[in-house]
PDB file of N, CA and C in Angstrom:
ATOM      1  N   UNK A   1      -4.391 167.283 134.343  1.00  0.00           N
ATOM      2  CA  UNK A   1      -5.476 167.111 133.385  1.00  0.00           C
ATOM      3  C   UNK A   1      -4.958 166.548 132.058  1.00  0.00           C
ATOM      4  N   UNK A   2      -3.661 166.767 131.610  1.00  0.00           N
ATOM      5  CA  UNK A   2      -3.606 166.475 130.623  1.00  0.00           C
ATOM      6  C   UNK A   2      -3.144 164.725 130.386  1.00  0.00           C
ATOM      7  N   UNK A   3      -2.430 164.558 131.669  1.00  0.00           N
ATOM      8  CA  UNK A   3      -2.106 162.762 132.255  1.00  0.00           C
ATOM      9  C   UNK A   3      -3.686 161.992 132.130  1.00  0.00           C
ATOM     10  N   UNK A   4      -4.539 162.824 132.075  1.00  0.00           N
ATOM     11  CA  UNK A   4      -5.959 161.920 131.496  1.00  0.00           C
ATOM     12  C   UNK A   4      -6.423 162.109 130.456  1.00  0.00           C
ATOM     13  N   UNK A   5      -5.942 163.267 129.751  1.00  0.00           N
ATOM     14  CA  UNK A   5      -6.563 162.804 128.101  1.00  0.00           C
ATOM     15  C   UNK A   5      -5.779 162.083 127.759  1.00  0.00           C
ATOM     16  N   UNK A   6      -4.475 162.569 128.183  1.00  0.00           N
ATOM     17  CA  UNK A   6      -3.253 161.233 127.382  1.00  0.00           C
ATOM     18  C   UNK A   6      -3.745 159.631 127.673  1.00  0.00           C
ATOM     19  N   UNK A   7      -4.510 159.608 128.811  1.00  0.00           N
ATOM     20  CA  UNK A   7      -4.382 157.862 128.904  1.00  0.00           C
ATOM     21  C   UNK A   7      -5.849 157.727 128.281  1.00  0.00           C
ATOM     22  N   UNK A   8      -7.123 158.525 128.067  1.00  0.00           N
ATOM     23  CA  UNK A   8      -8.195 158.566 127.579  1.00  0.00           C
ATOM     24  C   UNK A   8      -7.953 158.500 125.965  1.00  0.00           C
ATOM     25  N   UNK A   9      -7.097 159.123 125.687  1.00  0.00           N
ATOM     26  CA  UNK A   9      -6.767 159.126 124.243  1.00  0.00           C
ATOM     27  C   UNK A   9      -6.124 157.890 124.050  1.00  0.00           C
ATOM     28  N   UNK A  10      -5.077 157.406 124.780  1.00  0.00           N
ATOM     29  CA  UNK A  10      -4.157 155.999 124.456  1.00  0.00           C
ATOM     30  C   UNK A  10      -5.604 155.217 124.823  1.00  0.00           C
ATOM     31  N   UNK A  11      -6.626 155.193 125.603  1.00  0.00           N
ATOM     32  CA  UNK A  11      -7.516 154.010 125.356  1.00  0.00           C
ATOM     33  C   UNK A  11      -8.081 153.779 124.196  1.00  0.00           C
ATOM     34  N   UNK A  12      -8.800 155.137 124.167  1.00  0.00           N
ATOM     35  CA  UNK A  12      -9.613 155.359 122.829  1.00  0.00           C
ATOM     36  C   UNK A  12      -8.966 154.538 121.604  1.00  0.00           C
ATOM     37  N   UNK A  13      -7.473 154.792 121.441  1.00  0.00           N
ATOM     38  CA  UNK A  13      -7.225 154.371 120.343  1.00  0.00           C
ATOM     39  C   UNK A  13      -6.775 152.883 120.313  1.00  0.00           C
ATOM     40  N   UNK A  14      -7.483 152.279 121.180  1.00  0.00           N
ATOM     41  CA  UNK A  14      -6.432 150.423 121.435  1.00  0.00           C
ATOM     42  C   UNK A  14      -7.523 150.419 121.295  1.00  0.00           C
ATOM     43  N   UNK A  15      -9.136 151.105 121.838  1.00  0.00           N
ATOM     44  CA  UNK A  15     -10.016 150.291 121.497  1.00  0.00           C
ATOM     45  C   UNK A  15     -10.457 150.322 120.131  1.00  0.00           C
ATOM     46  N   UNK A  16     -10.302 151.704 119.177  1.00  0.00           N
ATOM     47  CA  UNK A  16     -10.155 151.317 118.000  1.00  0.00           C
ATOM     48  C   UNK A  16      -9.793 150.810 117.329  1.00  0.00           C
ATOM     49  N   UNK A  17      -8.425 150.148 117.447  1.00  0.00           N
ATOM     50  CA  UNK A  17      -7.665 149.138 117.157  1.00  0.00           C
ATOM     51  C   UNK A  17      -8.240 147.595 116.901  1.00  0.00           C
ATOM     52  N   UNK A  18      -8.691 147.325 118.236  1.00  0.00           N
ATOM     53  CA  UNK A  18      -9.643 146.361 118.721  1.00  0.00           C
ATOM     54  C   UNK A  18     -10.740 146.038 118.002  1.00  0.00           C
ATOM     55  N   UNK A  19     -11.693 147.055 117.786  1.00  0.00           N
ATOM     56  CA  UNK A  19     -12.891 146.864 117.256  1.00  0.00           C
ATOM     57  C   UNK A  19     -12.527 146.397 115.558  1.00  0.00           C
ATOM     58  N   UNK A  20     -11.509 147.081 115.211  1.00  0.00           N
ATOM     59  CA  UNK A  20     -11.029 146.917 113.188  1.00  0.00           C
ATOM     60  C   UNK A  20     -10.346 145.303 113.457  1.00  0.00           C
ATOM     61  N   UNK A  21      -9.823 145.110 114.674  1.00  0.00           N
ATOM     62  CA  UNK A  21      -9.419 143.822 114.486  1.00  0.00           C
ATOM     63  C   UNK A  21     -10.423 142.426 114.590  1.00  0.00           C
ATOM     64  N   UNK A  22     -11.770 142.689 115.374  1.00  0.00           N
ATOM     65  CA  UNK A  22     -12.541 141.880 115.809  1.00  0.00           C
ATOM     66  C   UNK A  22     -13.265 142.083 114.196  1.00  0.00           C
ATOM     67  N   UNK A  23     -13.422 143.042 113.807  1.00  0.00           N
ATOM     68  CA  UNK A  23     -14.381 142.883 112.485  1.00  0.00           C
ATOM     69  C   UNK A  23     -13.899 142.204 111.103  1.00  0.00           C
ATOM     70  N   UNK A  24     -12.474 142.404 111.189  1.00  0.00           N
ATOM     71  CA  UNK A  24     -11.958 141.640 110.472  1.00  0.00           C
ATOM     72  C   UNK A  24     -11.139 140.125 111.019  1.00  0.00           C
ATOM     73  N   UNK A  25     -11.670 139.734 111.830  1.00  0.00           N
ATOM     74  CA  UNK A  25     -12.054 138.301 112.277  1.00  0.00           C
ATOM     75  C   UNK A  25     -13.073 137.569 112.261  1.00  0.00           C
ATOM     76  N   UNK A  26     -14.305 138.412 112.574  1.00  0.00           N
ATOM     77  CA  UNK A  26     -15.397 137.715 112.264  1.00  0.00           C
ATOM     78  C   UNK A  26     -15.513 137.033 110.613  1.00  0.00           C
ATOM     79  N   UNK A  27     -16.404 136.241 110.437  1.00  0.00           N
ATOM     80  CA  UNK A  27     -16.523 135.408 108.871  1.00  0.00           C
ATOM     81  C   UNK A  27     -18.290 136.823 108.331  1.00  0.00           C
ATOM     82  N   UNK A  28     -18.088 136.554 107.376  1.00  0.00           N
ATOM     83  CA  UNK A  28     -18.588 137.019 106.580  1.00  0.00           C
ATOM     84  C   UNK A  28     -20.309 136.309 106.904  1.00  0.00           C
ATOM     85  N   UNK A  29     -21.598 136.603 105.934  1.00  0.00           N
ATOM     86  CA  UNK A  29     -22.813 135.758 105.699  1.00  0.00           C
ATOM     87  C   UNK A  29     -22.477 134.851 105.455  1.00  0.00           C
ATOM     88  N   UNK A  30     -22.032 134.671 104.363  1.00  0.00           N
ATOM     89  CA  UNK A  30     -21.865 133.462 103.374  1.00  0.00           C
ATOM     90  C   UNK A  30     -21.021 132.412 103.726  1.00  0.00           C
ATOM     91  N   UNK A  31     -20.189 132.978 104.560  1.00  0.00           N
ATOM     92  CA  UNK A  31     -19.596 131.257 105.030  1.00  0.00           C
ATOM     93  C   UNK A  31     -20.453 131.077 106.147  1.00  0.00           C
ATOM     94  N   UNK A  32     -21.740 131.246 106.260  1.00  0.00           N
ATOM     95  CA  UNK A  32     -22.452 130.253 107.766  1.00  0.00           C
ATOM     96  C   UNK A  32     -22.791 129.060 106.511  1.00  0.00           C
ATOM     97  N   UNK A  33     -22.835 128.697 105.321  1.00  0.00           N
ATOM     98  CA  UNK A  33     -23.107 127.536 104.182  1.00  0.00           C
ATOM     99  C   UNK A  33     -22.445 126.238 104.631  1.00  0.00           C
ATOM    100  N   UNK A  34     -20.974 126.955 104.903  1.00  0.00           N
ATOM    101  CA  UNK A  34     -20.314 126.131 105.278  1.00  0.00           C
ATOM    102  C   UNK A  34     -20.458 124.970 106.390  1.00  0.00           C
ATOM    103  N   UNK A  35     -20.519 126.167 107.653  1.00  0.00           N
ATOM    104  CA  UNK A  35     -20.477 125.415 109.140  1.00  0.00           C
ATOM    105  C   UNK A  35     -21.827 125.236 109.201  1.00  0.00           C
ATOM    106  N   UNK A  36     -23.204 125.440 107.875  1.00  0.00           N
ATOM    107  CA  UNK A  36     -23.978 124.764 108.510  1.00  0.00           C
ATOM    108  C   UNK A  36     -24.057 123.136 108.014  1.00  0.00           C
ATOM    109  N   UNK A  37     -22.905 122.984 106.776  1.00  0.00           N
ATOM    110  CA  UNK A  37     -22.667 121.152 107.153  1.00  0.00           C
ATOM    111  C   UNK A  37     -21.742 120.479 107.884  1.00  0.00           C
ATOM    112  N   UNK A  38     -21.128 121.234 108.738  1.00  0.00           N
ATOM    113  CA  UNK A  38     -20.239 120.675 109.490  1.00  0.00           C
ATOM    114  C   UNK A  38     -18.752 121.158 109.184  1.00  0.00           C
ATOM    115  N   UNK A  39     -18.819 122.238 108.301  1.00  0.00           N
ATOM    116  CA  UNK A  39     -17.143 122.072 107.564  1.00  0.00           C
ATOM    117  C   UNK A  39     -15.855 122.699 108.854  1.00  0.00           C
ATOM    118  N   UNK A  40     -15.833 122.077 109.556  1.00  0.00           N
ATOM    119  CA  UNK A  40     -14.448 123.106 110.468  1.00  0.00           C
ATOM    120  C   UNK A  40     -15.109 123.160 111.505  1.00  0.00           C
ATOM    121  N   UNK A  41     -16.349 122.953 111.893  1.00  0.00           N
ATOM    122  CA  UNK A  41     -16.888 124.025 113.119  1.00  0.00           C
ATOM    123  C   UNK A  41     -16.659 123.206 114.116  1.00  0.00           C
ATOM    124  N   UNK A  42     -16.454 121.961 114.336  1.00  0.00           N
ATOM    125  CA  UNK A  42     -16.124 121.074 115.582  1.00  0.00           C
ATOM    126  C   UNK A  42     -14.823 121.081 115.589  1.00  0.00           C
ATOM    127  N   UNK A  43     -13.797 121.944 115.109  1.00  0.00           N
ATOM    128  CA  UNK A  43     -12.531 122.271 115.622  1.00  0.00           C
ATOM    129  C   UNK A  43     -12.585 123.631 115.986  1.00  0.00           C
ATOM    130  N   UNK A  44     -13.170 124.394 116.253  1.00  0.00           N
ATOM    131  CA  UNK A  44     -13.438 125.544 116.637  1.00  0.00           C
ATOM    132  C   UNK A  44     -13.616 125.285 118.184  1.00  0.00           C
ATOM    133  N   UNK A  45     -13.486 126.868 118.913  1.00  0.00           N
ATOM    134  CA  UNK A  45     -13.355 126.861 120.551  1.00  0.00           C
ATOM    135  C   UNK A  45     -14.732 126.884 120.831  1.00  0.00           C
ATOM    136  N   UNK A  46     -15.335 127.896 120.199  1.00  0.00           N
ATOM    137  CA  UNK A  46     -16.416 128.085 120.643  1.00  0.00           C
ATOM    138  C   UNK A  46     -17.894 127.832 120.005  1.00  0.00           C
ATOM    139  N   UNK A  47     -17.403 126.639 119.578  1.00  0.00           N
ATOM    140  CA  UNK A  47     -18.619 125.769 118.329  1.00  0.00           C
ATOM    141  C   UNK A  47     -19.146 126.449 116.894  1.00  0.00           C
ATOM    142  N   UNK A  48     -19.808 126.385 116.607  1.00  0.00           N
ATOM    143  CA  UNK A  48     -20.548 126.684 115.094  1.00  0.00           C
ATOM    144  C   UNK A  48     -20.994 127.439 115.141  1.00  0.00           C
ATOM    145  N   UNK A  49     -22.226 128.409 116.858  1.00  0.00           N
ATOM    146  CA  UNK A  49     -22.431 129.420 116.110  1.00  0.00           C
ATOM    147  C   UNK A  49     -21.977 130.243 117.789  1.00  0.00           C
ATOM    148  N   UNK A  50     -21.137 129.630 118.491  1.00  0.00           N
ATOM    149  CA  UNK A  50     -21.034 130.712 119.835  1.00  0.00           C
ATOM    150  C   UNK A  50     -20.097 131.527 119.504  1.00  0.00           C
ATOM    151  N   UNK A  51     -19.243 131.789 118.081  1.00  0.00           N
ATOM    152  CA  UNK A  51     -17.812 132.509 117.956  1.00  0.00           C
ATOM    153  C   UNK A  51     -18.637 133.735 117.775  1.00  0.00           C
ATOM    154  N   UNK A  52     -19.561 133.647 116.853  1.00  0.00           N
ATOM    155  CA  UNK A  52     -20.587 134.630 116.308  1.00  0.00           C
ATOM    156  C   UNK A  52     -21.181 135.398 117.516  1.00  0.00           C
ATOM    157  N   UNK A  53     -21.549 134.630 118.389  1.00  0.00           N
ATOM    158  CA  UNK A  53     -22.376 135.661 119.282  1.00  0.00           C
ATOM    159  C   UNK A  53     -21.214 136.480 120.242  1.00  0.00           C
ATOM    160  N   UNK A  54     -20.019 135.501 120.503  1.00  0.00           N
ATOM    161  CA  UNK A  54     -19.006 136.228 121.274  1.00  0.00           C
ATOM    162  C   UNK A  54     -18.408 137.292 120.449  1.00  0.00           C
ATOM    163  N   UNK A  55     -18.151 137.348 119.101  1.00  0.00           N
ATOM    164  CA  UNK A  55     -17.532 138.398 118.654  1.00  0.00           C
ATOM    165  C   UNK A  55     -18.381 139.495 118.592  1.00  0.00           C
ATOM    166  N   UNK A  56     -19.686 139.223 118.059  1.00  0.00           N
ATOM    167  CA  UNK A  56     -20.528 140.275 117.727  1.00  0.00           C
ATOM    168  C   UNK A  56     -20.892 140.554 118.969  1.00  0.00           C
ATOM    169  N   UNK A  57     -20.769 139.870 119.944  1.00  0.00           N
ATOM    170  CA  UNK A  57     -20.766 140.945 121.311  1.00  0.00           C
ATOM    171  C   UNK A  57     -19.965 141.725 121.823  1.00  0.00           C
ATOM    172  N   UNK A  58     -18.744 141.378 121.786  1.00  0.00           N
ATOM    173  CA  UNK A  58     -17.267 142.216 121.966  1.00  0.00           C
ATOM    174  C   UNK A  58     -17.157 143.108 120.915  1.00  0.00           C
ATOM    175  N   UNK A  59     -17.574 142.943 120.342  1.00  0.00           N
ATOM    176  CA  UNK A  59     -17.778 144.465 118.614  1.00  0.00           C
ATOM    177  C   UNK A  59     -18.731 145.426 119.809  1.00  0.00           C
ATOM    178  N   UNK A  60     -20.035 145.232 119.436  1.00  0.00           N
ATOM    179  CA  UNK A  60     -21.475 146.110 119.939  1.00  0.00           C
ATOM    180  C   UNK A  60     -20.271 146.910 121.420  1.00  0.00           C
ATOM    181  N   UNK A  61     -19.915 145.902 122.558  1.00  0.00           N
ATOM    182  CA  UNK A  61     -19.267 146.364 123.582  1.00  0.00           C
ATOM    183  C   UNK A  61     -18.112 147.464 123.421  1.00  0.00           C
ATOM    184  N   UNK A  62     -17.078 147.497 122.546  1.00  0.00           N
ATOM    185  CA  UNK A  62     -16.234 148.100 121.913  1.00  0.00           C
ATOM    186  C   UNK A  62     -16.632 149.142 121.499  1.00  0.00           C
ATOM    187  N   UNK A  63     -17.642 148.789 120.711  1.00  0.00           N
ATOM    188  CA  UNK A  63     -18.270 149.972 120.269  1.00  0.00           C
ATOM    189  C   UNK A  63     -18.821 151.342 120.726  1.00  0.00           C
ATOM    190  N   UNK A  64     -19.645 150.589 121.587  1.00  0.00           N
ATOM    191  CA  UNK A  64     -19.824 151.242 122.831  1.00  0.00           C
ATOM    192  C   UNK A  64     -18.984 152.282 123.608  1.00  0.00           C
ATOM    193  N   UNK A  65     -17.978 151.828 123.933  1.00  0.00           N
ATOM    194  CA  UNK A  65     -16.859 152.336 124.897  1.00  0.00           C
ATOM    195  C   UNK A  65     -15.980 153.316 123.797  1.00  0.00           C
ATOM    196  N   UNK A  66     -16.345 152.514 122.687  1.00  0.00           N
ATOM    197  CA  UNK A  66     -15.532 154.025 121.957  1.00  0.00           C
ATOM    198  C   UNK A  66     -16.017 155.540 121.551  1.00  0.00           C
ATOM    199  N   UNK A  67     -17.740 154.906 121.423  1.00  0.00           N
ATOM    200  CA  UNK A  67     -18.676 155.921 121.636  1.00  0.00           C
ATOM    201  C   UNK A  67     -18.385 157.088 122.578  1.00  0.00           C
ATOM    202  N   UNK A  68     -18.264 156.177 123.822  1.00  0.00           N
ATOM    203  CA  UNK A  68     -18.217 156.659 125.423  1.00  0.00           C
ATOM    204  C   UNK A  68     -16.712 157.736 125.229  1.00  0.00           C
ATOM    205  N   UNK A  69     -16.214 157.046 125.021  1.00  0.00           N
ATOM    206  CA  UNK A  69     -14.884 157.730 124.839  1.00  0.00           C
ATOM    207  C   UNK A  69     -14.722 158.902 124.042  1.00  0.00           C
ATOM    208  N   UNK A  70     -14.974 158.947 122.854  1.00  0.00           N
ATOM    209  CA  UNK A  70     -15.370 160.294 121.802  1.00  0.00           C
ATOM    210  C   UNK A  70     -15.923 161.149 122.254  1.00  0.00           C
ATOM    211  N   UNK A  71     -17.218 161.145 122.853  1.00  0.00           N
ATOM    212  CA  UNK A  71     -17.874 161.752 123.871  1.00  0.00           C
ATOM    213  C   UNK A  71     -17.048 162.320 125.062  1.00  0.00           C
ATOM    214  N   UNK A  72     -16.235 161.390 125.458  1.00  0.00           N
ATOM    215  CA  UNK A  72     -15.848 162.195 126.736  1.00  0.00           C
ATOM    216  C   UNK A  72     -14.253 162.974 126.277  1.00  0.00           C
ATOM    217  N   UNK A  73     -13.774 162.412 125.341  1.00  0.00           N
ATOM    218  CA  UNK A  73     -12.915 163.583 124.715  1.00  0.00           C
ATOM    219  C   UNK A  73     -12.951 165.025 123.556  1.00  0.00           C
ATOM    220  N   UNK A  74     -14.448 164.667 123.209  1.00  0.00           N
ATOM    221  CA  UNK A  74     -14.803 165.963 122.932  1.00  0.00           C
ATOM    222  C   UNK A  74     -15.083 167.060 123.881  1.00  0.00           C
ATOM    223  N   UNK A  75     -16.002 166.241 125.153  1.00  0.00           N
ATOM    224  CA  UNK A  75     -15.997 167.582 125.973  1.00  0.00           C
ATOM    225  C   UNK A  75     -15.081 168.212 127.003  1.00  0.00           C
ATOM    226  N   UNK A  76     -14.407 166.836 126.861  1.00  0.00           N
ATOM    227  CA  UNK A  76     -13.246 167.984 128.020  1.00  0.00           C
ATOM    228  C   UNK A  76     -12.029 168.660 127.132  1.00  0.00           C
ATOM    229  N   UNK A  77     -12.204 168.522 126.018  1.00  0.00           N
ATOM    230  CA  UNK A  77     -11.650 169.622 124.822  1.00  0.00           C
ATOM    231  C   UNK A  77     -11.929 170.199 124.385  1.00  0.00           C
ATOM    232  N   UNK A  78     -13.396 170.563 124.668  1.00  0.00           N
ATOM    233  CA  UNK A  78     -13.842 171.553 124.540  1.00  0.00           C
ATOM    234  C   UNK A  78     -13.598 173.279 124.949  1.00  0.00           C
ATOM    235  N   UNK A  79     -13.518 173.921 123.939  1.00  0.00           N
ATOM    236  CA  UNK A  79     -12.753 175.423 124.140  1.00  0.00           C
ATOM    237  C   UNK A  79     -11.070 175.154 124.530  1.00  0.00           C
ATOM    238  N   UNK A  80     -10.481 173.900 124.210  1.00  0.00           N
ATOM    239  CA  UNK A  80      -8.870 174.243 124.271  1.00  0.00           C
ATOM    240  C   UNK A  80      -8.258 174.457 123.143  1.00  0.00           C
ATOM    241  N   UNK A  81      -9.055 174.514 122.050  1.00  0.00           N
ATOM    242  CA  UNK A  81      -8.395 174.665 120.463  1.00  0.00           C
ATOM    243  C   UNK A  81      -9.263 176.001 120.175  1.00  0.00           C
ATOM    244  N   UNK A  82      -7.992 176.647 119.982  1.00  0.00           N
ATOM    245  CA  UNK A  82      -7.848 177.955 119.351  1.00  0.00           C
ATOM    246  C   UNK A  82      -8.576 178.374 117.729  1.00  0.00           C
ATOM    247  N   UNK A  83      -9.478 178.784 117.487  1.00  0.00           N
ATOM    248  CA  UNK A  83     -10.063 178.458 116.270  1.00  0.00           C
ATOM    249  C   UNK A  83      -9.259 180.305 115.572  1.00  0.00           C
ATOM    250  N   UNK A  84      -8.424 179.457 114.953  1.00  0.00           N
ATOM    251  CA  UNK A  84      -7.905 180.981 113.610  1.00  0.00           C
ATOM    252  C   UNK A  84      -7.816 181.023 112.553  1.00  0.00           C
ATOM    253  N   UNK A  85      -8.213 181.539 111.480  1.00  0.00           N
ATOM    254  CA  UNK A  85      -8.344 181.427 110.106  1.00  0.00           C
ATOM    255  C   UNK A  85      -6.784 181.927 109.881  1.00  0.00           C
ATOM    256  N   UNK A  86      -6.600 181.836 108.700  1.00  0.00           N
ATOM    257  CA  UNK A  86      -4.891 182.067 107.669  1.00  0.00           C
ATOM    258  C   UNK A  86      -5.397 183.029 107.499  1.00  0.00           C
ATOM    259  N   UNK A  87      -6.423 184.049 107.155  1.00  0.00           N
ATOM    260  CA  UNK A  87      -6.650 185.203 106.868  1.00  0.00           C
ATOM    261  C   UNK A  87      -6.247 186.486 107.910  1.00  0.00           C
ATOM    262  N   UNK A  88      -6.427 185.852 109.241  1.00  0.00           N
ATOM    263  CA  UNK A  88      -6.124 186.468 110.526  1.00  0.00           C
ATOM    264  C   UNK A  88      -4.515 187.378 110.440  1.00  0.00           C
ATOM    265  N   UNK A  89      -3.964 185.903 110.377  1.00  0.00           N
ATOM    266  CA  UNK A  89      -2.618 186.034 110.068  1.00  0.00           C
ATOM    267  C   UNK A  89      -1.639 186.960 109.432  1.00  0.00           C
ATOM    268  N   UNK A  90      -2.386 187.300 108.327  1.00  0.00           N
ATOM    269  CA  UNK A  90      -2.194 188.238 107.336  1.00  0.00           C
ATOM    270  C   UNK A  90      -2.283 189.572 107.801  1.00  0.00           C
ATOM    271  N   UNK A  91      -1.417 190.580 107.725  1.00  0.00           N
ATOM    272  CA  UNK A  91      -1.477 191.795 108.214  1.00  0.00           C
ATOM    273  C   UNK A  91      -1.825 192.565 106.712  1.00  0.00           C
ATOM    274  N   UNK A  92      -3.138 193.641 106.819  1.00  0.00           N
ATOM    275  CA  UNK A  92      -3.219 193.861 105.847  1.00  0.00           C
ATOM    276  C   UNK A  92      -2.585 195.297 105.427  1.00  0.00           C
ATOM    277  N   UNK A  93      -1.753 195.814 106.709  1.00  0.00           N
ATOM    278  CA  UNK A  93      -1.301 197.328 106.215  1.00  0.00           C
ATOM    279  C   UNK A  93       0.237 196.801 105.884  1.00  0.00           C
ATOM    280  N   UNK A  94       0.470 195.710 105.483  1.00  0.00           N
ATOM    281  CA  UNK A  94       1.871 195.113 105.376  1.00  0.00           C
ATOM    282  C   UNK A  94       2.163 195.264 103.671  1.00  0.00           C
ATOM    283  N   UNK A  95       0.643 194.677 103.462  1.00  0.00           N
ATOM    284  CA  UNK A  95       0.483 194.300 101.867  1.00  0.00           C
ATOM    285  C   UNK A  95       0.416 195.718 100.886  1.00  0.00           C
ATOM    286  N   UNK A  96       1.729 195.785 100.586  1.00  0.00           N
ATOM    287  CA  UNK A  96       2.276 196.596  99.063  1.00  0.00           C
ATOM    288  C   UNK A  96       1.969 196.054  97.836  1.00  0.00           C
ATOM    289  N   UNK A  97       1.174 197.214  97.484  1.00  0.00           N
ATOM    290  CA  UNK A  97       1.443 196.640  95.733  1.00  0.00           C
ATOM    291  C   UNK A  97       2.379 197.654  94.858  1.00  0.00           C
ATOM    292  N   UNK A  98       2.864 197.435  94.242  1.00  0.00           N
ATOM    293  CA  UNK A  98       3.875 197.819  93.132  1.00  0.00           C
ATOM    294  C   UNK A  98       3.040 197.868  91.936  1.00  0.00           C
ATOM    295  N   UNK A  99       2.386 199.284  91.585  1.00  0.00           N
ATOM    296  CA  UNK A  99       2.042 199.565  89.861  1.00  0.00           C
ATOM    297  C   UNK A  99       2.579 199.619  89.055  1.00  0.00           C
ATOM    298  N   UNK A 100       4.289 199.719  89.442  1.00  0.00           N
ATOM    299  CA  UNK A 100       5.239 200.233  88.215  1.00  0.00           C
ATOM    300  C   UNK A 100       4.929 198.991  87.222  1.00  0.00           C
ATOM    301  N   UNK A 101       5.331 198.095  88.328  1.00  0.00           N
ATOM    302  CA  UNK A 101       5.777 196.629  87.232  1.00  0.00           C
ATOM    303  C   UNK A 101       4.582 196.338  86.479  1.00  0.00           C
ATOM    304  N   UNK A 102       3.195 196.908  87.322  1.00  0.00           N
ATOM    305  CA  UNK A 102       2.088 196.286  86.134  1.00  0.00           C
ATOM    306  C   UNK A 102       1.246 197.050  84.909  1.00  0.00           C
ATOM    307  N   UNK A 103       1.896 198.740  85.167  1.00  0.00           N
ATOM    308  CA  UNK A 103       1.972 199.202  84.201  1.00  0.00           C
ATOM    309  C   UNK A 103       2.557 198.946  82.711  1.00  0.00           C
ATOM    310  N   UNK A 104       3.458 198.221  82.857  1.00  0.00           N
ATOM    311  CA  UNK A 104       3.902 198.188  81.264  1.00  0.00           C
ATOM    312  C   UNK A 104       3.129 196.640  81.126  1.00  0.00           C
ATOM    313  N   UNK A 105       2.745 196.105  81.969  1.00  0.00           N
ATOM    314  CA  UNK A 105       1.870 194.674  81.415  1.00  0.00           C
ATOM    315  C   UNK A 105       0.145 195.200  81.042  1.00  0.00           C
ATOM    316  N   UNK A 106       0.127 196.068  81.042  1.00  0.00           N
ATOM    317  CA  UNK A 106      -1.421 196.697  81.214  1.00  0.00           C
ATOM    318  C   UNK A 106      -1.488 197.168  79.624  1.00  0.00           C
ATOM    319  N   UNK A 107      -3.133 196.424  79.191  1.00  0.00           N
ATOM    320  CA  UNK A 107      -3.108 196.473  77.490  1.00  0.00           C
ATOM    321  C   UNK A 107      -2.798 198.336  77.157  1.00  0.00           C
ATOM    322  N   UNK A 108      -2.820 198.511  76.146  1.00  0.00           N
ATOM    323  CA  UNK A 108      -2.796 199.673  75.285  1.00  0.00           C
ATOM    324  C   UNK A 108      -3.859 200.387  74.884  1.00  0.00           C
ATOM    325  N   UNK A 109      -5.064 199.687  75.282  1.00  0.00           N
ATOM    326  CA  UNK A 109      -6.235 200.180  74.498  1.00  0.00           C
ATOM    327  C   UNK A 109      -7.428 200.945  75.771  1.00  0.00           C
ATOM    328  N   UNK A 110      -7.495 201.664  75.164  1.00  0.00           N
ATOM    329  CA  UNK A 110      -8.586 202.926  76.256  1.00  0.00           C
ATOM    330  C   UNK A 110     -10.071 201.992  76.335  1.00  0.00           C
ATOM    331  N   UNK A 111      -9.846 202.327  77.378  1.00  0.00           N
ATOM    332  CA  UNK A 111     -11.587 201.593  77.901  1.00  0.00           C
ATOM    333  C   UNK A 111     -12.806 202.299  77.884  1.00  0.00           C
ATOM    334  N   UNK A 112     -12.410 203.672  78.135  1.00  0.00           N
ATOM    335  CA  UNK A 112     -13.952 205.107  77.533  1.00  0.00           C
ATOM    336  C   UNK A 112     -14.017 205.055  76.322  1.00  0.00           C
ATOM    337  N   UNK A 113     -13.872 204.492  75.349  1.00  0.00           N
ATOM    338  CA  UNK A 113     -13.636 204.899  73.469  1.00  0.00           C
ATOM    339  C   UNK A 113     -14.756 203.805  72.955  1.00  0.00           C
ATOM    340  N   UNK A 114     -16.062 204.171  72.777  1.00  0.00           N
ATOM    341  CA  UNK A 114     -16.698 203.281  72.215  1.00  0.00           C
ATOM    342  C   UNK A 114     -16.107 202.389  70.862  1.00  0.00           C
ATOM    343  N   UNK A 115     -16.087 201.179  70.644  1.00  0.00           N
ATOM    344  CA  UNK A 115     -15.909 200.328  69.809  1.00  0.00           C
ATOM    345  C   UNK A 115     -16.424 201.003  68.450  1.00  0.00           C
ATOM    346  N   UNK A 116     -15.533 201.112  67.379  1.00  0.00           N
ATOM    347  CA  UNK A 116     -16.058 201.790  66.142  1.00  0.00           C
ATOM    348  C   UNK A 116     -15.762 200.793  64.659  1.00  0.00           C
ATOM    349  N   UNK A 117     -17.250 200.265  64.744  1.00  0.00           N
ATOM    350  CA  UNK A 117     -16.750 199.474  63.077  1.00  0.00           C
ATOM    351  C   UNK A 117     -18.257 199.453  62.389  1.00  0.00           C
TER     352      UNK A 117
END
C-alpha cells in the first residue's frame, strides 16, 4: 500500500509541476494585440490562436487529474495520521514548582489592608 501512495504522490507532484509550468507559458490578455497583427504568430507551431486552445486545454486537463489525485490521497490517508496535541505530551504530575525562589521576588505589600490616604 504504501508502493502506491509513493507513486500517487510522485504523480501528484509532476503534475503540479506541470500545470505551474504550462501557466507560466501561456501569454498573458494583452499580448493577443500583438498576434492579432501578425507579430510572430506565423512562426509559431500551432498558429495564432491554436497554442491558446492547446495550452488552456492541457491546464483545465492537469487540473483535473490533480484534483483527482488530492482526492484520492486524502482518502486513502485517511485515519493514518495520528492527531496529538504538545499538551498531551506534557506529564502534568512531573511539573514542580519551586516557591522558595519566588518568594523573595514576591512584592512586600499585604493585599487584605485597605488603601489609606
Amino acid at each position: 500500500m504504501n508502493d502506491a501512495l509513493s507513486l500517487l504522490l510522485t504523480f501528484h507532484v509532476i503534475i503540479a509541476i506541470l500545470i505551474v509550468a504550462l501557466i507560466l507559458i501561456q501569454k498573458g490578455k494583452g499580448a493577443d494585440m500583438g498576434s492579432a497583427f501578425g507579430a510572430g504568430a506565423s512562426g509559431t507551431i500551432f498558429g495564432s490562436k491554436g497554442s491558446a486552445n492547446f495550452l488552456s486545454r492541457a491546464t483545465a486537463i492537469l487540473a483535473t487529474l490533480f484534483f483527482i489525485t488530492s482526492l484520492t490521497l486524502a482518502y486513502l490517508n485517511k485515519g493514518t495520521v495520528k492527531v496529538e496535541s504538545v499538551l498531551d505530551r506534557v506529564q502534568s504530575d512531573k511539573i514542580i514548582i519551586d516557591e522558595s525562589e519566588n518568594q523573595e521576588l514576591s512584592p512586600l505589600i499585604p493585599i487584605d489592608t485597605p488603601n489609606k490616604r
